[in-house]
C-alpha atoms as a PDB file:
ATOM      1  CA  UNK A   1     177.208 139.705 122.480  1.00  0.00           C
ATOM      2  CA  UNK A   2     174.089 137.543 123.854  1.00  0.00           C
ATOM      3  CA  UNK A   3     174.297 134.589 125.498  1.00  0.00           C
ATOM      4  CA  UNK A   4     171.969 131.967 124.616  1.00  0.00           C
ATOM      5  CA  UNK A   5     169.737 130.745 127.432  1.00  0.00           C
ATOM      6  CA  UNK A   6     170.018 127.085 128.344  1.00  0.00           C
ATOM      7  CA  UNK A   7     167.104 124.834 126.995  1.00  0.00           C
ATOM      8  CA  UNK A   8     164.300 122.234 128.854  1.00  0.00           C
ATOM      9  CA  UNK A   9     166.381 119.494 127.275  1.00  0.00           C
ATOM     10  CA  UNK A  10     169.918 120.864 128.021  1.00  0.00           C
ATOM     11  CA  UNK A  11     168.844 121.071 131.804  1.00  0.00           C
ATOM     12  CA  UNK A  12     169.268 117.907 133.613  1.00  0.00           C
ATOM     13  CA  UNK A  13     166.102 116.744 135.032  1.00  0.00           C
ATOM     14  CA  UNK A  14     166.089 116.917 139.092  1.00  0.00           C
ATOM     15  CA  UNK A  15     162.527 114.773 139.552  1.00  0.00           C
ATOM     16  CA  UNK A  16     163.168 111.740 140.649  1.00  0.00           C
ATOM     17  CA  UNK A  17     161.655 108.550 138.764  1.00  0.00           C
ATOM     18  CA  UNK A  18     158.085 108.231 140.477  1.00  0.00           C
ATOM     19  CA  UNK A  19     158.357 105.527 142.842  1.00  0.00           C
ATOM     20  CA  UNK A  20     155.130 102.888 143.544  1.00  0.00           C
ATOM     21  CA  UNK A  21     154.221 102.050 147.009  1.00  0.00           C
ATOM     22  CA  UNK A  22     157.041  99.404 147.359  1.00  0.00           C
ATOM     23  CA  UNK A  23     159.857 102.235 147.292  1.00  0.00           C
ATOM     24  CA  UNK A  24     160.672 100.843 143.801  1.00  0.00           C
ATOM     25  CA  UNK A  25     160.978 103.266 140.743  1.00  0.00           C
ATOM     26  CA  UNK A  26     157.776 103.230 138.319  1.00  0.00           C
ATOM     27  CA  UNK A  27     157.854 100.890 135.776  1.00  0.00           C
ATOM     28  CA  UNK A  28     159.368  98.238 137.909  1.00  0.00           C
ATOM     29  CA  UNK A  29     158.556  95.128 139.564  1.00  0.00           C
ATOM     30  CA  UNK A  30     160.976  93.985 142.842  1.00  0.00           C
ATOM     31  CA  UNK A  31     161.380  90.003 142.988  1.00  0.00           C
ATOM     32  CA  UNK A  32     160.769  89.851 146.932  1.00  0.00           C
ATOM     33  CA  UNK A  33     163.006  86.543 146.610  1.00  0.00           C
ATOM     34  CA  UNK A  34     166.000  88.118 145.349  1.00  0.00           C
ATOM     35  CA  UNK A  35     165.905  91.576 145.947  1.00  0.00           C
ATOM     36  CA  UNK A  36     166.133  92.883 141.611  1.00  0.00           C
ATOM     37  CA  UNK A  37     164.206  94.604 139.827  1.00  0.00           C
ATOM     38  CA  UNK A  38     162.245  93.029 136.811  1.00  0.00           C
ATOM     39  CA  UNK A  39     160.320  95.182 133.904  1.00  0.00           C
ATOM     40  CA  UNK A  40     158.877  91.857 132.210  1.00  0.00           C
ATOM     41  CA  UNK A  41     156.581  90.444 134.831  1.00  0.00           C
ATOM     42  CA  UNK A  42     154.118  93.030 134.037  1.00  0.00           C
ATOM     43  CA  UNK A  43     150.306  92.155 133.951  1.00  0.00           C
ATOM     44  CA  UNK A  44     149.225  91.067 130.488  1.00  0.00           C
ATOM     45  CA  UNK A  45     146.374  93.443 129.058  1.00  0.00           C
ATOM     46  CA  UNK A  46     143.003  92.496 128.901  1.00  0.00           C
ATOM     47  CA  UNK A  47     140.787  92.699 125.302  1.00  0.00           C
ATOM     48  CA  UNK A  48     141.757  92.693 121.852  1.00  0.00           C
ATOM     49  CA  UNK A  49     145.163  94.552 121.100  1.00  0.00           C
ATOM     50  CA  UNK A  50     145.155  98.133 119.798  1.00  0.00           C
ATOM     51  CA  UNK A  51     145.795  97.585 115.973  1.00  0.00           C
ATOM     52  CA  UNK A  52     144.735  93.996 115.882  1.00  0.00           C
ATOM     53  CA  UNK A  53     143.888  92.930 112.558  1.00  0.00           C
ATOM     54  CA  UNK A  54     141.153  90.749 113.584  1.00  0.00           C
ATOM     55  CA  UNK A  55     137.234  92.459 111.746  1.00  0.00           C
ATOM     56  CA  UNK A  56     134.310  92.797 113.330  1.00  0.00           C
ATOM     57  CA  UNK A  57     131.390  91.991 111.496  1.00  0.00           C
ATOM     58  CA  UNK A  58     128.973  94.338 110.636  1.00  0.00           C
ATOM     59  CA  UNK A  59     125.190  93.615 111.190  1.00  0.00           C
ATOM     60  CA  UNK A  60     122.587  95.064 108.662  1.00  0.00           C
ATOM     61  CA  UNK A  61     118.524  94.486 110.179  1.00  0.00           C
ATOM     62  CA  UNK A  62     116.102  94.641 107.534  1.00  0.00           C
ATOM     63  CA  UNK A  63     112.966  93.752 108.149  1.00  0.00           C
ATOM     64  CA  UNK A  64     110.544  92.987 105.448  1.00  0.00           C
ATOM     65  CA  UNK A  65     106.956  92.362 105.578  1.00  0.00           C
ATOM     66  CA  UNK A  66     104.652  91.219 103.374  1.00  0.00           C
ATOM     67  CA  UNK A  67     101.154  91.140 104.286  1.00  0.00           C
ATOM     68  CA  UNK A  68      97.891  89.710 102.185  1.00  0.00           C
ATOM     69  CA  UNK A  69      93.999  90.096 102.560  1.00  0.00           C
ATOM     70  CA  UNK A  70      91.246  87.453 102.375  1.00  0.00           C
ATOM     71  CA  UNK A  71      91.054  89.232  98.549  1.00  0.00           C
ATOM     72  CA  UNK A  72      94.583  87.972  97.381  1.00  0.00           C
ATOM     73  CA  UNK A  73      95.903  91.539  97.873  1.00  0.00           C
ATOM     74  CA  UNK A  74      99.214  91.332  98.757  1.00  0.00           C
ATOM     75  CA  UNK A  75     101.792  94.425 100.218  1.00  0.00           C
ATOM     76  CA  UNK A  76     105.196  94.682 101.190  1.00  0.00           C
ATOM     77  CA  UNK A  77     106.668  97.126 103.819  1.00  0.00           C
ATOM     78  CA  UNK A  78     110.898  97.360 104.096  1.00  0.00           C
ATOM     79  CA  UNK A  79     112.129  99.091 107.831  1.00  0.00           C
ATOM     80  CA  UNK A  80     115.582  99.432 108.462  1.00  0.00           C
ATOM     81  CA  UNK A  81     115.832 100.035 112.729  1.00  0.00           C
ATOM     82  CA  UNK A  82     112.874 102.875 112.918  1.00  0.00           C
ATOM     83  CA  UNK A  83     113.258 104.032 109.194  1.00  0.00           C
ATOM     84  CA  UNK A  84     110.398 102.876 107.094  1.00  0.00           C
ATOM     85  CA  UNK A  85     112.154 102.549 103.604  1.00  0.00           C
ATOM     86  CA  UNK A  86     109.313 101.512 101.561  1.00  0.00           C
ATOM     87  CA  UNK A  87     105.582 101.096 102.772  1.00  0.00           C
ATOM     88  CA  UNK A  88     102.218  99.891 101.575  1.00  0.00           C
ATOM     89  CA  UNK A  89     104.126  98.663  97.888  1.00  0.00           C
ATOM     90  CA  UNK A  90     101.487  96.119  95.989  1.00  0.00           C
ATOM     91  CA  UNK A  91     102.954  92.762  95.369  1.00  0.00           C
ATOM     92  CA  UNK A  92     101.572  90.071  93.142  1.00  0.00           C
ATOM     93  CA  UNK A  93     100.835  86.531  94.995  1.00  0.00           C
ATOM     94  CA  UNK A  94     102.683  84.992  91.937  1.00  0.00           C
ATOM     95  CA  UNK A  95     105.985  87.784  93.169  1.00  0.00           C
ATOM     96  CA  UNK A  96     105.667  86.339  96.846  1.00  0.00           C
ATOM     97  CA  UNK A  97     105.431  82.841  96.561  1.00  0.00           C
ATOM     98  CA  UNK A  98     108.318  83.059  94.156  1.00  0.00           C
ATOM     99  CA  UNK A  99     110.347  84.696  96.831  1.00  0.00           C
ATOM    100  CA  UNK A 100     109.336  82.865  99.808  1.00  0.00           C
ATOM    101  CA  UNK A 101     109.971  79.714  97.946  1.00  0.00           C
ATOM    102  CA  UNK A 102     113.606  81.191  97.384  1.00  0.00           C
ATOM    103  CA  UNK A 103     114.378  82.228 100.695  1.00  0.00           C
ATOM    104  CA  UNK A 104     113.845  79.035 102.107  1.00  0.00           C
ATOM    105  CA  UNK A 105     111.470  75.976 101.718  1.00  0.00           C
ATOM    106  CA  UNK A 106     110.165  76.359 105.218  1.00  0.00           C
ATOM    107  CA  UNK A 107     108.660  79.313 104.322  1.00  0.00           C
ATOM    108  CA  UNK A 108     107.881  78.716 100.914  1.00  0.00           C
ATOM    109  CA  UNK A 109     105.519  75.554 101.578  1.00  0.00           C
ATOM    110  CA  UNK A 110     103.012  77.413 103.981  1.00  0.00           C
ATOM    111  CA  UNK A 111     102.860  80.191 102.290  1.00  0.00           C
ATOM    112  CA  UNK A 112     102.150  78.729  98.910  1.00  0.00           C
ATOM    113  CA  UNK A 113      99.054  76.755 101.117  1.00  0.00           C
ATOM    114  CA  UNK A 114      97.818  79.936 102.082  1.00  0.00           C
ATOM    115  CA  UNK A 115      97.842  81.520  98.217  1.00  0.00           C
ATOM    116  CA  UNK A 116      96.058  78.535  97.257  1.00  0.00           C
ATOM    117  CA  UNK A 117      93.898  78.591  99.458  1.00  0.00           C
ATOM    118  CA  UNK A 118      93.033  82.071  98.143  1.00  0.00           C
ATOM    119  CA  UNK A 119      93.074  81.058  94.600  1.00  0.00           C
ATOM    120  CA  UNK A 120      90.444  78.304  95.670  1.00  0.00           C
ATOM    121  CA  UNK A 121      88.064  80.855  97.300  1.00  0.00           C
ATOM    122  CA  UNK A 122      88.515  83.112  94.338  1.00  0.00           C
ATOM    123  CA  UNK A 123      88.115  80.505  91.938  1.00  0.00           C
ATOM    124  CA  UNK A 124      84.475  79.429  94.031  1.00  0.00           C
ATOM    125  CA  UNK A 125      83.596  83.545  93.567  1.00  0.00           C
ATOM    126  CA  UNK A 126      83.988  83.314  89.726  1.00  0.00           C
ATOM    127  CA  UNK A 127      81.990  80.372  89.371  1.00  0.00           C
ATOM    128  CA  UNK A 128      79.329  82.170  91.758  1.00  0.00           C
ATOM    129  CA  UNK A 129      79.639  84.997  89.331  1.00  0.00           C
ATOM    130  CA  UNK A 130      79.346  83.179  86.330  1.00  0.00           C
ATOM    131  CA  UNK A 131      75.957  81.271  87.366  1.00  0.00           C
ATOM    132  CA  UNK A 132      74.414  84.779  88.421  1.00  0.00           C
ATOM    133  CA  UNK A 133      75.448  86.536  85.329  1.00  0.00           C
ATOM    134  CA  UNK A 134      73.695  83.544  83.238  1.00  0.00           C
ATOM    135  CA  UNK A 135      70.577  83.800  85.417  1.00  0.00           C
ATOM    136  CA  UNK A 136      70.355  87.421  84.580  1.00  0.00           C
ATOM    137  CA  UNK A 137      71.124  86.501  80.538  1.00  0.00           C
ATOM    138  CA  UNK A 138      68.050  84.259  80.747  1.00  0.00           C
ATOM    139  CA  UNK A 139      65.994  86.768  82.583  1.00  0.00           C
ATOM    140  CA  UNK A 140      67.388  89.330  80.030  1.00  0.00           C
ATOM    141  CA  UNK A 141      66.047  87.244  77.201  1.00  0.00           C
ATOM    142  CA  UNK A 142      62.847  86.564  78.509  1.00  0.00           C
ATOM    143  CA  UNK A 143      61.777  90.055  78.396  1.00  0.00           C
ATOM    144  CA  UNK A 144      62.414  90.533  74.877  1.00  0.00           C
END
């Protein structure tokens, strides 16, 4: 016959309950006043509660450039942190007004000044144009 051995839990425990620096058992507080021991006057934690249900929000950076020569060329470039998503992508001046002018009219307004301005210089090129290409018409028909 074999005799079963007695188990960790069936073995009372002979540790005593640590005790903190005031002779008082862990876990403890002793009311100097009266002598008794009380578990609720315990230091409140300090943050947010494990489990809390309150969200934190979650930040997305974009940054989006759009860039335009003295020639009405106009490029957009998309970087998310160091990653460049998208870069050098040709965008019509008619595409970025119409989007600056939706993101907000602060931005809109000065850069709708600066695309006409373009237009007026490019406008002032075709008309140069035009008068040398009839100068060289009349010069054309002279020879023959």
């Amino acid at each position: 016959m074999t005799t079963a051995e007695p188990t960790p839990a069936d073995v009372p425990s002979t540790v005593p309950p640590a005790a903190d620096a005031s002779g008082s058992p862990a876990g403890t507080a002793t009311d100097a006043a009266t002598g008794t021991n009380d578990v609720t006057s315990e230091k409140p934690k300090r943050g947010r509660p494990k489990g809390s249900t309150a969200r934190t929000t979650r930040v997305v950076e974009l940054t989006l450039t759009v860039s335009g020569s003295a020639d009405g060329e106009w490029q957009a470039e998309l970087k998310r942190g160091a990653t460049w998503l998208a870069r050098a992508l040709p965008v019509s001046a008619a595409a970025v007004v119409k989007a600056a002018a939706e993101l907000h009219p602060e931005i809109g307004g000065p850069i709708e000044e600066v695309i006409g301005e373009a237009r007026a210089a490019r406008e002032a090129k075709v008309a140069e144009l035009e008068a040398q290409l009839e100068q060289a018409r009349k010069a054309l028909a002279e020879l023959e």
